[in-house]
Protein backbone atom coordinates (compact mmCIF):
# COMPACT_ATOMS: atom_id res chain seq x y z
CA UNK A 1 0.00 0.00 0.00
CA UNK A 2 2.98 2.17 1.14
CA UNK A 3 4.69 1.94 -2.36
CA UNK A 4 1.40 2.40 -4.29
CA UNK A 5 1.04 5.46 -2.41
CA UNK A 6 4.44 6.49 -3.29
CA UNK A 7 4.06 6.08 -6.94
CA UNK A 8 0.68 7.85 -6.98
CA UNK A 9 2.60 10.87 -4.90
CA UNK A 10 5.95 10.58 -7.46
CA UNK A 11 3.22 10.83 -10.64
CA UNK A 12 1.47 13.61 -9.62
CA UNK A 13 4.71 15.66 -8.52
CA UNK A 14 6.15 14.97 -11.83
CA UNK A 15 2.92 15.83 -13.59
CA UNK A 16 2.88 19.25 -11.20
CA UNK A 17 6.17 19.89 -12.30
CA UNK A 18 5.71 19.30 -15.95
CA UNK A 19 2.85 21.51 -16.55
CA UNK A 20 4.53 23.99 -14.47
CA UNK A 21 7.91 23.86 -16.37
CA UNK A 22 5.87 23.92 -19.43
CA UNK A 23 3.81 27.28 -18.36
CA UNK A 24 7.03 29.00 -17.82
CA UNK A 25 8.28 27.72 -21.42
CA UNK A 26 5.48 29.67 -22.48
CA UNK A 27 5.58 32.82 -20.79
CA UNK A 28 9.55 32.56 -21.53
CA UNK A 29 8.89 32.29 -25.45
CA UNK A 30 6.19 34.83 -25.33
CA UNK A 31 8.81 37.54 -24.01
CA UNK A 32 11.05 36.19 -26.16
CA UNK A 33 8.95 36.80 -29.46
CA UNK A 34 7.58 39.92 -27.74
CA UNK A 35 11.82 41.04 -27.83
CA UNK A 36 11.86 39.68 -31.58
CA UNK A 37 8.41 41.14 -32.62
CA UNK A 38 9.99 44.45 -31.14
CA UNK A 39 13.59 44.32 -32.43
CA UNK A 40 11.95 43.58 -36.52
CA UNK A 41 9.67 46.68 -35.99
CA UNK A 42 13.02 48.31 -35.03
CA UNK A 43 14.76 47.26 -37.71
CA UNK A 44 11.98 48.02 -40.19
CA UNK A 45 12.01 51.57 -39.11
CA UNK A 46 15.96 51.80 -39.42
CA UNK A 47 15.95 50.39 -42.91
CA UNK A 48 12.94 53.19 -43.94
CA UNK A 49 15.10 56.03 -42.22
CA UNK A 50 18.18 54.80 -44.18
CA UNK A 51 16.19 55.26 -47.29
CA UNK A 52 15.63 59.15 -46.54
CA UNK A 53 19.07 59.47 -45.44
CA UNK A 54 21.06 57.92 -48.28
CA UNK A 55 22.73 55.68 -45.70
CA UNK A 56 24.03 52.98 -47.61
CA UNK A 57 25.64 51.12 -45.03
CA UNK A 58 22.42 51.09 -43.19
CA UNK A 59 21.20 49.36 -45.77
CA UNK A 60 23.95 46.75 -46.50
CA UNK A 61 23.99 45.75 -42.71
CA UNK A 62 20.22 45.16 -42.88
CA UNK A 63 19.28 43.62 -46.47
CA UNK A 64 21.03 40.36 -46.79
CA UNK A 65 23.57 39.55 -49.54
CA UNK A 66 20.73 37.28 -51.40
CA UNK A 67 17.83 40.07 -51.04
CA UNK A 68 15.78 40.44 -53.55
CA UNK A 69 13.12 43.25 -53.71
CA UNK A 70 9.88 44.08 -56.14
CA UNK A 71 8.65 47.07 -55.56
CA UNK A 72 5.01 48.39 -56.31
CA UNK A 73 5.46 48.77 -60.28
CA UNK A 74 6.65 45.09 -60.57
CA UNK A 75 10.67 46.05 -60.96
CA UNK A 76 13.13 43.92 -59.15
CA UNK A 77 16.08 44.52 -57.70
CA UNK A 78 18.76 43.24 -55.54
CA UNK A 79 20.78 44.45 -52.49
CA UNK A 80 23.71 45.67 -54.89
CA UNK A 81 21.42 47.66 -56.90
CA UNK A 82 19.59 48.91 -54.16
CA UNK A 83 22.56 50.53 -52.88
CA UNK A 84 23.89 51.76 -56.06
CA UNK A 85 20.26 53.93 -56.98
CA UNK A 86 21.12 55.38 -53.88
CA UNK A 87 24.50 56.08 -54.14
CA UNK A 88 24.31 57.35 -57.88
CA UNK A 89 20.73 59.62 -57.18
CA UNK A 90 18.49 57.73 -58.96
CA UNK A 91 16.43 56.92 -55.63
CA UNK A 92 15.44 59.92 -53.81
CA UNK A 93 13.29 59.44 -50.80
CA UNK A 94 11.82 62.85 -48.90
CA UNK A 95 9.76 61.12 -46.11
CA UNK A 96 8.52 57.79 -45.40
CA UNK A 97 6.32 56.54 -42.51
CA UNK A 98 5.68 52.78 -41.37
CA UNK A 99 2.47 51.99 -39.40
CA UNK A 100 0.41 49.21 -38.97
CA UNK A 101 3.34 46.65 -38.44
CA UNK A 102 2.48 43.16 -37.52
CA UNK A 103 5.24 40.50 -36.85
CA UNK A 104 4.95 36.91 -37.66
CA UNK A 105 7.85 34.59 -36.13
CA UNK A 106 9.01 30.73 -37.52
CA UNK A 107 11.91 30.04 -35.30
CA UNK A 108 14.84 32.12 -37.78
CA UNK A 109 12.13 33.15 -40.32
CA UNK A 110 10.00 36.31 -39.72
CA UNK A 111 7.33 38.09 -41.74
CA UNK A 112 6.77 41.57 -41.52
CA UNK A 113 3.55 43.42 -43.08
CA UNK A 114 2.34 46.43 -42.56
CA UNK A 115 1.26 50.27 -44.27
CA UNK A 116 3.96 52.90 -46.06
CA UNK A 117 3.51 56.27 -47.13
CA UNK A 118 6.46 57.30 -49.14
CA UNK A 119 7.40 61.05 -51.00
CA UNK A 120 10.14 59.45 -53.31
CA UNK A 121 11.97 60.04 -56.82
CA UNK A 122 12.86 57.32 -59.12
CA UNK A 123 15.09 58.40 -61.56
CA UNK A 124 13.33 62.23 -61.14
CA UNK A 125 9.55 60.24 -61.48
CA UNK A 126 7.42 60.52 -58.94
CA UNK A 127 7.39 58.06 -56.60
CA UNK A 128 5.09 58.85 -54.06
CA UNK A 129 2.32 56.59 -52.70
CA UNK A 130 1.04 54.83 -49.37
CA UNK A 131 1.25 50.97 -49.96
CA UNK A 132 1.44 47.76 -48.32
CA UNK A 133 4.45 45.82 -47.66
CA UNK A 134 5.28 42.50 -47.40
CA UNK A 135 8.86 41.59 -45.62
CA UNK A 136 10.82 38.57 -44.57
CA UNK A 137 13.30 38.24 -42.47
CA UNK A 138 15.82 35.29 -41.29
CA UNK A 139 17.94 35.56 -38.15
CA UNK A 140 21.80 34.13 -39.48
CA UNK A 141 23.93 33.72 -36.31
CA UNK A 142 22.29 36.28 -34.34
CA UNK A 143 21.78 38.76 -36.60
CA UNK A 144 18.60 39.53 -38.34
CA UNK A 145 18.34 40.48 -42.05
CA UNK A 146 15.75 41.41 -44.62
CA UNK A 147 15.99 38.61 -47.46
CA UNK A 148 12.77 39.29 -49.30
CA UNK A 149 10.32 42.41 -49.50
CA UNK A 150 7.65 43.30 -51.48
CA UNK A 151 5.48 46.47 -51.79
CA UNK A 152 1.99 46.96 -53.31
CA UNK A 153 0.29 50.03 -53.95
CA UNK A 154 -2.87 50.94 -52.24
CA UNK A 155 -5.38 52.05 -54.82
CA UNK A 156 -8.23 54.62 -53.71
């Protein structure tokens, strides 16, 4: 009787202890994708104030070496290019303003959507618009970069 009495008292402290350790797993990754949720909106905003400020190393730190962009009129481009409209004046960008951000997190992978309104120059055309946006991101040994955006205009 003693021993069954044991065992019944051993199960339901490990059982206790289980559920327990597995609430505080999930209050522990909730803060933890609350920090990542948090540092991507960060990051986001960076890479937009980078844009107005012709800061090209900005911008190589945060796109990753395989980025690939398409922006609202269908054109493609990659990190390199990026950086060279900027650093030759063929991208011009007067203001830009992020809201509606919502974060998505898979492990390394994030997705980032959310609203733009832009007062740009391409190539002296008017760029200016308010769009959606469509980014992902992948954390490579610590360090988060953008590998993939897209951008659609909103139509009235």
């Amino acid at each position: 009787m003693k021993r069954i009495t044991l065992l019944g008292c051993a199960v339901l402290g490990i059982t206790f202890l289980t559920c327990g350790y597995a609430s505080l797993s999930a209050a522990g990754f909730a803060q933890q994708s609350t920090a990542i949720e948090q540092t991507l909106i960060n990051l986001e905003r960076e890479w937009s104030n980078a844009w107005m400020k012709a800061d090209t190393a900005t911008i190589d730190r945060i796109e990753s070496n395989d980025f690939v962009g398409v922006d609202a009129m269908g054109v493609v481009s990659t990190k390199a290019e990026d950086i060279a409209s900027i650093k030759n004046g063929e991208w011009k960008v007067q203001s830009s303003q992020l809201d509606d951000m919502k974060v998505r997190v898979y492990g390394d992978t994030a997705v980032v959507t959310g609203r733009f309104t832009q007062k740009a120059q391409y190539k002296g055309a008017d760029r200016s618009y308010t769009g959606r946006f469509t980014d992902t991101w992948v954390n490579r040994g610590g360090r988060w970069q953008c590998v993939a955006s897209q951008s659609t205009r909103i139509t009235k």
